[in-house]
C-alpha atoms as a PDB file:
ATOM      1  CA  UNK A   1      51.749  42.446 -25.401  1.00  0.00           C
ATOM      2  CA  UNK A   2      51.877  38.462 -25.738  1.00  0.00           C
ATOM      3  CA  UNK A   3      53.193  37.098 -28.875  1.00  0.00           C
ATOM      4  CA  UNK A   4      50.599  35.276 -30.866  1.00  0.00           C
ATOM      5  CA  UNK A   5      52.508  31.403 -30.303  1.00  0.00           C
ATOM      6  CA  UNK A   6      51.446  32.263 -26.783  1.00  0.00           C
ATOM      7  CA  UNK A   7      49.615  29.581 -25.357  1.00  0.00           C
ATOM      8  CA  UNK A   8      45.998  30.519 -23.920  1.00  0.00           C
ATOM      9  CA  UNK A   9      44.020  29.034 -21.238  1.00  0.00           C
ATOM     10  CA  UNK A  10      40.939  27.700 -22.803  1.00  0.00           C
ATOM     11  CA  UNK A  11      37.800  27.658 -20.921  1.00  0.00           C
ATOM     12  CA  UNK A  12      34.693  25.263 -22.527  1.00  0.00           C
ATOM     13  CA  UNK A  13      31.552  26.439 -23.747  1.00  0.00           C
ATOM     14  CA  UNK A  14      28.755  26.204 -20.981  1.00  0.00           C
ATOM     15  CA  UNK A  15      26.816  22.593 -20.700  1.00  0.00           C
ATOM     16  CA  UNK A  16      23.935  24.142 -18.530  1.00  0.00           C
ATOM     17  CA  UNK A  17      21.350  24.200 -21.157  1.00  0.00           C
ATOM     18  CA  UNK A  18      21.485  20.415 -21.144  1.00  0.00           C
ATOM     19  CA  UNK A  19      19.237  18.999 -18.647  1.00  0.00           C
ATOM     20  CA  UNK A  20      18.015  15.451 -17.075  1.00  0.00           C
ATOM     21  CA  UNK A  21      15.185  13.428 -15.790  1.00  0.00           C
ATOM     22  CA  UNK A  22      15.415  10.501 -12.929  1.00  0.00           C
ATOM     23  CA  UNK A  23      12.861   8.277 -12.085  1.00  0.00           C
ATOM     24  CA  UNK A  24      11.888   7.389  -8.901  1.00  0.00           C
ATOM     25  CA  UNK A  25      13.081   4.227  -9.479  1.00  0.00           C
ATOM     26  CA  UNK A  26      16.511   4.848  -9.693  1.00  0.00           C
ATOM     27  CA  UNK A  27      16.783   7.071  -6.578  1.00  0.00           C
ATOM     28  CA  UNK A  28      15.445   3.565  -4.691  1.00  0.00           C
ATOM     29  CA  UNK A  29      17.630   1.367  -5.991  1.00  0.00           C
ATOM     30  CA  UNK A  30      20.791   3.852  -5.322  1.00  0.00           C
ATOM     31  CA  UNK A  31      18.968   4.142  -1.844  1.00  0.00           C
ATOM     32  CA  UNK A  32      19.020   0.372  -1.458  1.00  0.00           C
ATOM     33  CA  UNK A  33      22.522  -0.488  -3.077  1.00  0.00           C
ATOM     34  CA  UNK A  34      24.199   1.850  -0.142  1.00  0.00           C
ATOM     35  CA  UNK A  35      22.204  -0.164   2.404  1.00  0.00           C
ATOM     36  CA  UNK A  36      23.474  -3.264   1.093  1.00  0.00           C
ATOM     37  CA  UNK A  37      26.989  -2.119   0.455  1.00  0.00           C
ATOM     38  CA  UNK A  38      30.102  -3.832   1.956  1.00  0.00           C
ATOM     39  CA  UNK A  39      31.066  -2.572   5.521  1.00  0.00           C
ATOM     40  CA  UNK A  40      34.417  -0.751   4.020  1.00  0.00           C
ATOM     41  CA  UNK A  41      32.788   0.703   1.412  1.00  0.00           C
ATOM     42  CA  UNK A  42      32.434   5.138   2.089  1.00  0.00           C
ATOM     43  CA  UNK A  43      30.292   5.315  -0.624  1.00  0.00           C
ATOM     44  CA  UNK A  44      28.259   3.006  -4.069  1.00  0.00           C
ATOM     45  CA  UNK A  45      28.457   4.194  -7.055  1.00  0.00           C
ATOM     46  CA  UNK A  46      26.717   2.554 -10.288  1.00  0.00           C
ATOM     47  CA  UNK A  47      26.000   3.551 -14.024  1.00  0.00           C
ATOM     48  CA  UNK A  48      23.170   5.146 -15.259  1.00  0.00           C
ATOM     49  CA  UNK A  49      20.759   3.151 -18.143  1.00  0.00           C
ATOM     50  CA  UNK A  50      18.578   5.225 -20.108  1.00  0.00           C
ATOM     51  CA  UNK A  51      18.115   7.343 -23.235  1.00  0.00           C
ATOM     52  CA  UNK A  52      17.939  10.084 -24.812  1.00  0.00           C
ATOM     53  CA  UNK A  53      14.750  12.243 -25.474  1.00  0.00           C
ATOM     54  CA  UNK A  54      13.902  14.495 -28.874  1.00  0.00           C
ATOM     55  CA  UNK A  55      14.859  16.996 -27.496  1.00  0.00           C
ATOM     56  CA  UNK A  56      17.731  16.459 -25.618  1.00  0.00           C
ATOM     57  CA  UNK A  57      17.152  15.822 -22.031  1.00  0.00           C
ATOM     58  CA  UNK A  58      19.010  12.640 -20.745  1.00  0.00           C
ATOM     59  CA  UNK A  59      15.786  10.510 -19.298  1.00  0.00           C
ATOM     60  CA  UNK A  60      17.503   8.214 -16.721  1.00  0.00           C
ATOM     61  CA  UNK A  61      15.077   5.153 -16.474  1.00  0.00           C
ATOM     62  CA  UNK A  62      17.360   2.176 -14.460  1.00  0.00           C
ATOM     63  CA  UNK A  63      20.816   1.607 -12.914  1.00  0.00           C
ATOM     64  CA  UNK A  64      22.952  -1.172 -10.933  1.00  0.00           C
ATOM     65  CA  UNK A  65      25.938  -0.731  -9.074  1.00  0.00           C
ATOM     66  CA  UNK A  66      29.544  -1.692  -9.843  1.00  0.00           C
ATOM     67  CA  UNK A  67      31.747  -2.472  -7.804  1.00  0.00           C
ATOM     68  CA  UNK A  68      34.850  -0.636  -6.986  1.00  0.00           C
ATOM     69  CA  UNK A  69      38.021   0.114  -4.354  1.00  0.00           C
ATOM     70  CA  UNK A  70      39.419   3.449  -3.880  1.00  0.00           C
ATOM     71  CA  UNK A  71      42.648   4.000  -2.127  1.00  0.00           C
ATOM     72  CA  UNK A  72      43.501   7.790  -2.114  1.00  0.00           C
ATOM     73  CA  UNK A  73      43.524   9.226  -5.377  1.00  0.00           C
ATOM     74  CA  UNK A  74      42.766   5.720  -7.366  1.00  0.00           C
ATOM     75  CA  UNK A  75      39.974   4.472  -8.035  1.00  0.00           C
ATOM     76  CA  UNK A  76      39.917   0.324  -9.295  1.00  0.00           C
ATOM     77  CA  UNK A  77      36.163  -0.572 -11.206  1.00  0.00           C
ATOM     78  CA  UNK A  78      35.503  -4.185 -12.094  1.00  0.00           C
ATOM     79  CA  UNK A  79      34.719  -3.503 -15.676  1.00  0.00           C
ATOM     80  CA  UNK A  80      34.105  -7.019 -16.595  1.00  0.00           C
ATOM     81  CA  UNK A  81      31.058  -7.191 -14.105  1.00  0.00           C
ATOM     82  CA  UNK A  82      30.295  -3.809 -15.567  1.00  0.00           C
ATOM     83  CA  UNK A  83      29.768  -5.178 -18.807  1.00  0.00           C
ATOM     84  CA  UNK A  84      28.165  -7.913 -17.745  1.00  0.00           C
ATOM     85  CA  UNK A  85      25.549  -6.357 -16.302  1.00  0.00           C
ATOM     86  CA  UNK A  86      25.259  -3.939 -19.379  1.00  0.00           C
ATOM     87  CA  UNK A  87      24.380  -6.895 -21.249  1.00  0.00           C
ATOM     88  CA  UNK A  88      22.337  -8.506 -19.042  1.00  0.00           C
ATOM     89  CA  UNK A  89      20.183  -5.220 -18.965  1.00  0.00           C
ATOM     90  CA  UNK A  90      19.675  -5.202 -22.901  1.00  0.00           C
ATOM     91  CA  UNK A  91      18.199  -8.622 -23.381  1.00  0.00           C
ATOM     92  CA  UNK A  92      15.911  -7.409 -20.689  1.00  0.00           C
ATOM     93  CA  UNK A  93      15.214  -3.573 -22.844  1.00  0.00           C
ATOM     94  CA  UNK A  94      17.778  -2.793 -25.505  1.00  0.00           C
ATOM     95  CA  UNK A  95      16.483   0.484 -25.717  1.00  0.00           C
ATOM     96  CA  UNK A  96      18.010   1.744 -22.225  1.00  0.00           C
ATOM     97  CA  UNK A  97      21.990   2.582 -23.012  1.00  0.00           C
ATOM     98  CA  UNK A  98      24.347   3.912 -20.704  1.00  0.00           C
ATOM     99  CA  UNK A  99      23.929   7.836 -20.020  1.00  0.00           C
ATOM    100  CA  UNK A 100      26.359   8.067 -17.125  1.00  0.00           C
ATOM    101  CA  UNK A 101      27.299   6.785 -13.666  1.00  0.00           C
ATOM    102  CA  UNK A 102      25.958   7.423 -10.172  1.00  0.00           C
ATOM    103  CA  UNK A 103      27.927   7.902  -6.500  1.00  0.00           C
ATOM    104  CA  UNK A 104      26.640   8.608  -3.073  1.00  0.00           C
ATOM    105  CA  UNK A 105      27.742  11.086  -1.061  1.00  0.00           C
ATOM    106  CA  UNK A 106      27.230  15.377  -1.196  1.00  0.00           C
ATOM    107  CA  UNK A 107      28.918  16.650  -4.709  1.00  0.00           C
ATOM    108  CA  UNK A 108      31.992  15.701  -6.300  1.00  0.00           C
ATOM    109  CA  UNK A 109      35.414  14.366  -5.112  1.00  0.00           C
ATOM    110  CA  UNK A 110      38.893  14.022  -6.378  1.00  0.00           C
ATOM    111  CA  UNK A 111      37.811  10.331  -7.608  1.00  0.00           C
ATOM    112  CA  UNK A 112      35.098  11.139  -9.486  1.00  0.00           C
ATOM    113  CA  UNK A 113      37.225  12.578 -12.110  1.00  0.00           C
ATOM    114  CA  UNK A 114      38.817   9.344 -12.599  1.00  0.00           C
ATOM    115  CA  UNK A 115      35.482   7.638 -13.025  1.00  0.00           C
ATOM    116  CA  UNK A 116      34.165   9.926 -14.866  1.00  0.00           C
ATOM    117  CA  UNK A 117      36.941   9.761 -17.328  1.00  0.00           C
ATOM    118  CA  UNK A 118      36.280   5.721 -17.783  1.00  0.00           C
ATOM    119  CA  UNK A 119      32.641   6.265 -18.526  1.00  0.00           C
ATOM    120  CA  UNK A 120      33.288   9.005 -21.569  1.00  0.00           C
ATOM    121  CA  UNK A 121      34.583   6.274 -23.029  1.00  0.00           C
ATOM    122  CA  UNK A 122      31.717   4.574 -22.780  1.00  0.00           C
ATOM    123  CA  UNK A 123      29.401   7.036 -23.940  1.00  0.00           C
ATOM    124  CA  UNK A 124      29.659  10.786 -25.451  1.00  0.00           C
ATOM    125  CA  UNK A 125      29.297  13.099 -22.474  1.00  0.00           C
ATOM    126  CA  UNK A 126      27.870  10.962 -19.601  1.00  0.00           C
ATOM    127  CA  UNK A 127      25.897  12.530 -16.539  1.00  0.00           C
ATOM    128  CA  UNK A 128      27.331  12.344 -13.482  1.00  0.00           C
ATOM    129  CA  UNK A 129      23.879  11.450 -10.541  1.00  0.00           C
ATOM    130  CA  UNK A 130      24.998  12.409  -7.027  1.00  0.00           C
ATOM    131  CA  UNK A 131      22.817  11.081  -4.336  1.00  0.00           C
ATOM    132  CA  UNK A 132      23.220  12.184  -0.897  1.00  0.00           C
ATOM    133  CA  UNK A 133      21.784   9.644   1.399  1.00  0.00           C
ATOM    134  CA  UNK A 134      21.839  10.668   4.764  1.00  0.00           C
ATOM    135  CA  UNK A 135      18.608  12.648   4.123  1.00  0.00           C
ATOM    136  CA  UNK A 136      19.758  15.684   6.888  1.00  0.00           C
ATOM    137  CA  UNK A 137      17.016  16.919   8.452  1.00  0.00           C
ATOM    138  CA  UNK A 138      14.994  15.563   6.010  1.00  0.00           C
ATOM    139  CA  UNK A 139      15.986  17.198   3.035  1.00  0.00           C
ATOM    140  CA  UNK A 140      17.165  14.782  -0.722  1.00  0.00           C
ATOM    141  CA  UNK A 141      20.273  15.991  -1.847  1.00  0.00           C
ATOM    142  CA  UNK A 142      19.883  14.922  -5.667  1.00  0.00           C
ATOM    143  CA  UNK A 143      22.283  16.529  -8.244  1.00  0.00           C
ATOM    144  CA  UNK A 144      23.486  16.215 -12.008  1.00  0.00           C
ATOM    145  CA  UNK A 145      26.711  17.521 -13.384  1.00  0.00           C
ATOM    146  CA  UNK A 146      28.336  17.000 -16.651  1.00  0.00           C
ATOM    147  CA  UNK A 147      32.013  17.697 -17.017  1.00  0.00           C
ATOM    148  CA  UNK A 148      34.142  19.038 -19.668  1.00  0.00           C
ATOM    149  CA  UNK A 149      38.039  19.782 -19.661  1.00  0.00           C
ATOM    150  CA  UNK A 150      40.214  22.551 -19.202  1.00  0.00           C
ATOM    151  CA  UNK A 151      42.874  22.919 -21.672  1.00  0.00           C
ATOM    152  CA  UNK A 152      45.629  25.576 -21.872  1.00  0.00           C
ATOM    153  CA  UNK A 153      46.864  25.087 -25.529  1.00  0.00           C
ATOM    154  CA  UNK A 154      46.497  21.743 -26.415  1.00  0.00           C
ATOM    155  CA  UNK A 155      47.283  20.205 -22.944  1.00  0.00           C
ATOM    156  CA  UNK A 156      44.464  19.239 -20.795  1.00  0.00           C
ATOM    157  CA  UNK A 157      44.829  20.402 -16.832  1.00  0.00           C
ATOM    158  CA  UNK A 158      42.214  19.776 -15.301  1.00  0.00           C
ATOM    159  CA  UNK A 159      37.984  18.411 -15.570  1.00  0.00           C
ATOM    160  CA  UNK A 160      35.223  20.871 -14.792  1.00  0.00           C
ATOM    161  CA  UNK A 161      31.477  19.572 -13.005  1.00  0.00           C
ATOM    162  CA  UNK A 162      29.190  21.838 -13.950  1.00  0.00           C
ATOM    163  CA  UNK A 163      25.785  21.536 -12.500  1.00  0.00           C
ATOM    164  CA  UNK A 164      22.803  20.875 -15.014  1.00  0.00           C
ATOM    165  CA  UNK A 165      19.499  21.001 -14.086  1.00  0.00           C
ATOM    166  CA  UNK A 166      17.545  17.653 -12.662  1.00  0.00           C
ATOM    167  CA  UNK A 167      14.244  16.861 -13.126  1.00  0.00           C
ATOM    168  CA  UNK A 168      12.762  14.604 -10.912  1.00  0.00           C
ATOM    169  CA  UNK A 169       9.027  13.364 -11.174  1.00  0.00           C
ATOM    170  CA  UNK A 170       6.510  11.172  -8.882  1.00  0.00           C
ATOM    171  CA  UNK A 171       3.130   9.740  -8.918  1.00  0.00           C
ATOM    172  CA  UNK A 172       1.546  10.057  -5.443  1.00  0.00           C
ATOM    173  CA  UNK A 173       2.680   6.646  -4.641  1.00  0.00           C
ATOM    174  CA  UNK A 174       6.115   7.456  -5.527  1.00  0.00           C
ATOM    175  CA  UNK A 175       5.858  10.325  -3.693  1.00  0.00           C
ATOM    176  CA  UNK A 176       4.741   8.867  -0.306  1.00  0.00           C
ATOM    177  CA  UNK A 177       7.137   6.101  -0.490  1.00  0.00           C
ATOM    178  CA  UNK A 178       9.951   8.857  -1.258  1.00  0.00           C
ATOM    179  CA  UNK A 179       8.929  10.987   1.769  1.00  0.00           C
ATOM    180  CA  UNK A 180       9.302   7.681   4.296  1.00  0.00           C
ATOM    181  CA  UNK A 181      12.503   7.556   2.303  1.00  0.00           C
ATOM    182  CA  UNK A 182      13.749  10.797   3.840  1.00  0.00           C
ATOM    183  CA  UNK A 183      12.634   9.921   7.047  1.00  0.00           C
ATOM    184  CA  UNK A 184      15.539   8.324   9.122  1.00  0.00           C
ATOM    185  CA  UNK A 185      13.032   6.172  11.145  1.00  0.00           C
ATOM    186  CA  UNK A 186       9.577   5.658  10.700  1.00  0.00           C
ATOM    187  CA  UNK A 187       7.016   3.344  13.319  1.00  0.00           C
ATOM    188  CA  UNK A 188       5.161   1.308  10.329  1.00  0.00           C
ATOM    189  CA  UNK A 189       4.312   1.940   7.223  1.00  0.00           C
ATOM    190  CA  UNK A 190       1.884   3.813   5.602  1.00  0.00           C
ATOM    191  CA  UNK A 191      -1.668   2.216   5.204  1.00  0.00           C
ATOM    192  CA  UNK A 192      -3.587   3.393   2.142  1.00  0.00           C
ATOM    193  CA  UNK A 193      -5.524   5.520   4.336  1.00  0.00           C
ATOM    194  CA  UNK A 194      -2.349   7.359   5.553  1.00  0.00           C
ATOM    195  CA  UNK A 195      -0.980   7.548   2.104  1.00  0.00           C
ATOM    196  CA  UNK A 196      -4.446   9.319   0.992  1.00  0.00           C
ATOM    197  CA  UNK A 197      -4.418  11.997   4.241  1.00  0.00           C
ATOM    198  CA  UNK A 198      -1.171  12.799   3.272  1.00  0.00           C
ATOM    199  CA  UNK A 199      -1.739  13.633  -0.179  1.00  0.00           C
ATOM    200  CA  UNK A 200      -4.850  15.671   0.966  1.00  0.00           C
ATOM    201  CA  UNK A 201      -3.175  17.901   3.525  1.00  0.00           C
ATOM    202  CA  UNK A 202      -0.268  18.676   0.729  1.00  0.00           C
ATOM    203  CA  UNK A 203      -3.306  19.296  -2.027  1.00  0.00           C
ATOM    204  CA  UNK A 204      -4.452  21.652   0.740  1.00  0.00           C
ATOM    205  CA  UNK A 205      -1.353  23.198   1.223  1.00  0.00           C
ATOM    206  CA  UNK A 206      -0.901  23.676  -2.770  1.00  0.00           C
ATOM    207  CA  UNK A 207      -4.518  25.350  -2.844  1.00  0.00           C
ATOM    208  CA  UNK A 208      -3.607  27.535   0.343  1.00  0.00           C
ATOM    209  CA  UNK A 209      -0.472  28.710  -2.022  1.00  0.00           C
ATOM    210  CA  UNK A 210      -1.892  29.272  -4.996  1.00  0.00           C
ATOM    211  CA  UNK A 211      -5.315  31.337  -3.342  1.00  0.00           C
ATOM    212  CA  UNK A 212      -2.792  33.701  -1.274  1.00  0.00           C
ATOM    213  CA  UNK A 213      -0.840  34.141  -4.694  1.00  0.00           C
ATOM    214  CA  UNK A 214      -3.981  34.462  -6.507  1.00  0.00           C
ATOM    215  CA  UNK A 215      -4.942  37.101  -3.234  1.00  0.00           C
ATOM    216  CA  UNK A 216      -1.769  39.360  -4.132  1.00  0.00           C
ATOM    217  CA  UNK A 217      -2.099  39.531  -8.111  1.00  0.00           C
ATOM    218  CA  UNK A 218      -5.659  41.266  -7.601  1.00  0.00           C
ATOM    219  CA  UNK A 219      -4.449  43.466  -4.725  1.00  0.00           C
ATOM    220  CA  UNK A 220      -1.214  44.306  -6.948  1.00  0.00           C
ATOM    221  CA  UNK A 221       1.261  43.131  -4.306  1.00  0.00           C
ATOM    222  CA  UNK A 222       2.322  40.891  -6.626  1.00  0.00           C
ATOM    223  CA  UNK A 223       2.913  40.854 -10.457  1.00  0.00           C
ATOM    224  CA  UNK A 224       0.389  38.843 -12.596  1.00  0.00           C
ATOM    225  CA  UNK A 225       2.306  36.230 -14.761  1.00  0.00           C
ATOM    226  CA  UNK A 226       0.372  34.871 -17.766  1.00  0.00           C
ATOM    227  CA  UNK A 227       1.705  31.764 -17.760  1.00  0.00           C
ATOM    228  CA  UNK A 228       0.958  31.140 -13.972  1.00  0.00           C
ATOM    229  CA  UNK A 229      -2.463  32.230 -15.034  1.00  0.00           C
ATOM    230  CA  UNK A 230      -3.206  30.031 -17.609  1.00  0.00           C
ATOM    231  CA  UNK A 231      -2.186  27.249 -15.777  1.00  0.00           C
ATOM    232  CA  UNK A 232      -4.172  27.677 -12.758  1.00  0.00           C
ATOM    233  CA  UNK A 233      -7.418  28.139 -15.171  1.00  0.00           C
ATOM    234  CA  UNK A 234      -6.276  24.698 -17.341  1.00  0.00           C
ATOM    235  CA  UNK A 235      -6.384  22.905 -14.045  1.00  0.00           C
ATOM    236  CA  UNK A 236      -9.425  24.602 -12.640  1.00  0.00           C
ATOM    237  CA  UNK A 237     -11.203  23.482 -16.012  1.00  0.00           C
ATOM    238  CA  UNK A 238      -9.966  19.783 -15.580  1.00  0.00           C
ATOM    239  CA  UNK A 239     -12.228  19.425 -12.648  1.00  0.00           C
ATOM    240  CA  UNK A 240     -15.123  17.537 -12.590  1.00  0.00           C
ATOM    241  CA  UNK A 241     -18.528  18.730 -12.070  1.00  0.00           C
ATOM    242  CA  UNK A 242     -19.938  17.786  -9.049  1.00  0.00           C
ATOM    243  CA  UNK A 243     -23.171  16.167 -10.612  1.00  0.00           C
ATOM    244  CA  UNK A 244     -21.218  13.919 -12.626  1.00  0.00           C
ATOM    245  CA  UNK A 245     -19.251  12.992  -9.854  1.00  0.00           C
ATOM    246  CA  UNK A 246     -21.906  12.500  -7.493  1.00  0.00           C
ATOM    247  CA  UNK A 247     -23.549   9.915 -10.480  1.00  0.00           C
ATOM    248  CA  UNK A 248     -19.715   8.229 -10.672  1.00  0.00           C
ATOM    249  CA  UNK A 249     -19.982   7.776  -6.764  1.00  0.00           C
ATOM    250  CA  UNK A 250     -23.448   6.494  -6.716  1.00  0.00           C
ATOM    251  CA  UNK A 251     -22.497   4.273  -9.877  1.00  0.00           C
ATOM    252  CA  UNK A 252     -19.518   3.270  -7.716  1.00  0.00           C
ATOM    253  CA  UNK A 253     -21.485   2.274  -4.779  1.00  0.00           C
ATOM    254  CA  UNK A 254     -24.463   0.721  -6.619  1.00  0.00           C
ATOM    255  CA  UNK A 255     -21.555  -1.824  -8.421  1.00  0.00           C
ATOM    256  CA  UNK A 256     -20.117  -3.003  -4.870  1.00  0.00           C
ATOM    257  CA  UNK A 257     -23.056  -3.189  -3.490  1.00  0.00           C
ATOM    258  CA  UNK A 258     -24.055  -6.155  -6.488  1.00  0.00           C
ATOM    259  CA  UNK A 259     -20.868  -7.658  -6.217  1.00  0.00           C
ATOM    260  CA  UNK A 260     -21.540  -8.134  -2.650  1.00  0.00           C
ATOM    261  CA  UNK A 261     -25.014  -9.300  -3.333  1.00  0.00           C
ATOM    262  CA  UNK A 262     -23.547 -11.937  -5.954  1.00  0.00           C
ATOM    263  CA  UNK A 263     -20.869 -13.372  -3.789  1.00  0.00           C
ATOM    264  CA  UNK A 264     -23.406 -13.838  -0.802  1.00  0.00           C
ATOM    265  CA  UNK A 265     -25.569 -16.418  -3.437  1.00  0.00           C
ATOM    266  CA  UNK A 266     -22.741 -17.727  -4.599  1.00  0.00           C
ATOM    267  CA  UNK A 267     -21.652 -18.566  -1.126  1.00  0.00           C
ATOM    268  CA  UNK A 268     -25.570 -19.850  -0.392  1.00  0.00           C
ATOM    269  CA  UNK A 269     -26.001 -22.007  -3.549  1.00  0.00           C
ATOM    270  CA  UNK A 270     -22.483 -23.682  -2.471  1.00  0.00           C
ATOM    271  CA  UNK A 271     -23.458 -23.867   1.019  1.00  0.00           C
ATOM    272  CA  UNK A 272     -26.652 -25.821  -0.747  1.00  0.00           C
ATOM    273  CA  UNK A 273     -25.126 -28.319  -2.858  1.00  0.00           C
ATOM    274  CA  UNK A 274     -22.540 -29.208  -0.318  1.00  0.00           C
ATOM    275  CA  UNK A 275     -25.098 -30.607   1.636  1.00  0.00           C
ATOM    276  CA  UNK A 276     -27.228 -31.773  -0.854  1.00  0.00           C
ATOM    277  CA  UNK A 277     -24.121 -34.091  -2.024  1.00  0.00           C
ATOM    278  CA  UNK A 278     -23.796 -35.019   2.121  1.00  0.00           C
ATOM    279  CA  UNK A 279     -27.460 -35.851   2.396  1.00  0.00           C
ATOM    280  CA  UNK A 280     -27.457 -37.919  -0.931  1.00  0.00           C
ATOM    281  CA  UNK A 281     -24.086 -39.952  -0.075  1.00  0.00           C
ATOM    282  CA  UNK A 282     -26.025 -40.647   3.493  1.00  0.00           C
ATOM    283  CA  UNK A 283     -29.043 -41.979   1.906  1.00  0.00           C
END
């Protein structure tokens, strides 16, 4: 039986309820910083400018790298270009504050404690953004962790990532930009066209998915879920009918049709008084 002076090993209370959101934005500029990084670099890292939301999540709105020199097990930041860029930032949006710090690469190392460690003094429990970019087989590796320490008694031993859970969001354009992103070579870029095909075979593929799922609820294969349910009818209701989008079409249509019609006199009354001034100069 141990003694009650004993000292215990002291595990911290779980951080996964917290969560995060990235914006695309960030995930490019991490995306370019590592293509413009110096040839000895392994990998970029960067902190994280955002804020955070009512109710809790960490929104993650900009970033800009810092840089650093690792040799081993030490790391070296230039803190002074750090804060320079902090403050350049806020006269720009002194709303966004640091939330955390960013590095490339798959997970965590044996560095990343040591960074980590600078930027909780910077903030109160920063998120640690890990970006894997060498997109295997097509795939964004894009995790959050949080750390906290392990104690036993009053002495610390060691830091603890714990993954949180990472919300990240895109407009279509986002989207299609993202997915050349992940692509390790591409021919050309999209065209709007492309970027509109694209977003109708994955709205087909979505419908496909939610009909078969839809399919299996009636036949019983498959649990109903309310909430599923309800969704799929909200979105079903936010479509519009197809006489008022035939008149927006037609509308549409009849509107280019008189710009077109307005630029062609326009160009004829020019074409006119240009050489109604030529004739009049002549005589």
């Amino acid at each position: 039986m141990a003694a009650s002076g004993d000292a215990v090993l002291q595990f911290p209370s779980s951080s996964t309820e917290l969560s995060a959101r990235v914006q695309p934005l960030v995930i490019f500029n991490i995306c370019d910083c590592y293509v413009r990084r110096p040839d000895q670099a392994v990998r970029v890292i960067g902190t994280l400018l955002g804020s955070i939301l009512p109710d809790g999540t960490v929104d993650i709105r900009n970033s800009y790298a810092v840089p650093h020199n690792e040799f081993s097990d030490q790391v070296a930041l230039d803190i002074e270009y750090h804060h320079n860029m902090l403050l350049s930032h806020q006269k720009v949006n002194p709303k966004e504050v640091i939330v955390g710090w960013y590095s490339t690469g798959f997970g965590v190392n044996v560095g990343s404690a040591l960074i980590h460690e600078f930027y909780s003094r910077e903030v109160i429990n920063p998120v640690h953004l890990t970006v894997d970019t060498g997109f295997n087989n097509g795939q964004a590796s894009i995790k959050a962790y949080v750390s906290t320490n392990l104690s036993l008694g009053d002495r610390p031993l060691a830091a603890q990532f714990q993954e949180i859970h990472l919300d990240l969001r895109m407009v279509e354009a986002e989207r299609v930009g993202f997915d050349i992103l992940k692509k390790q070579a591409v021919d050309k870029l999209p065209n709007d066209l492309d970027g509109m095909e694209a977003s109708m075979q994955r709205l087909l593929s979505l419908v496909d998915t939610i009909y078969e799922y839809v399919g299996n609820v009636v036949e019983g294969r498959v649990p109903a879920d309310n909430n599923i349910g309800r969704f799929i009818a909200d979105s079903v209701a936010s479509l519009p009918k197809l006489s008022s989008l035939d008149k927006l079409v037609n509308d549409s249509i009849q509107d280019h049709l008189l710009m077109l019609y307005l630029s062609s006199i326009t160009r004829t009354q020019l074409s006119l008084a240009e050489k109604l001034n030529t004739a009049a100069q002549i005589l």
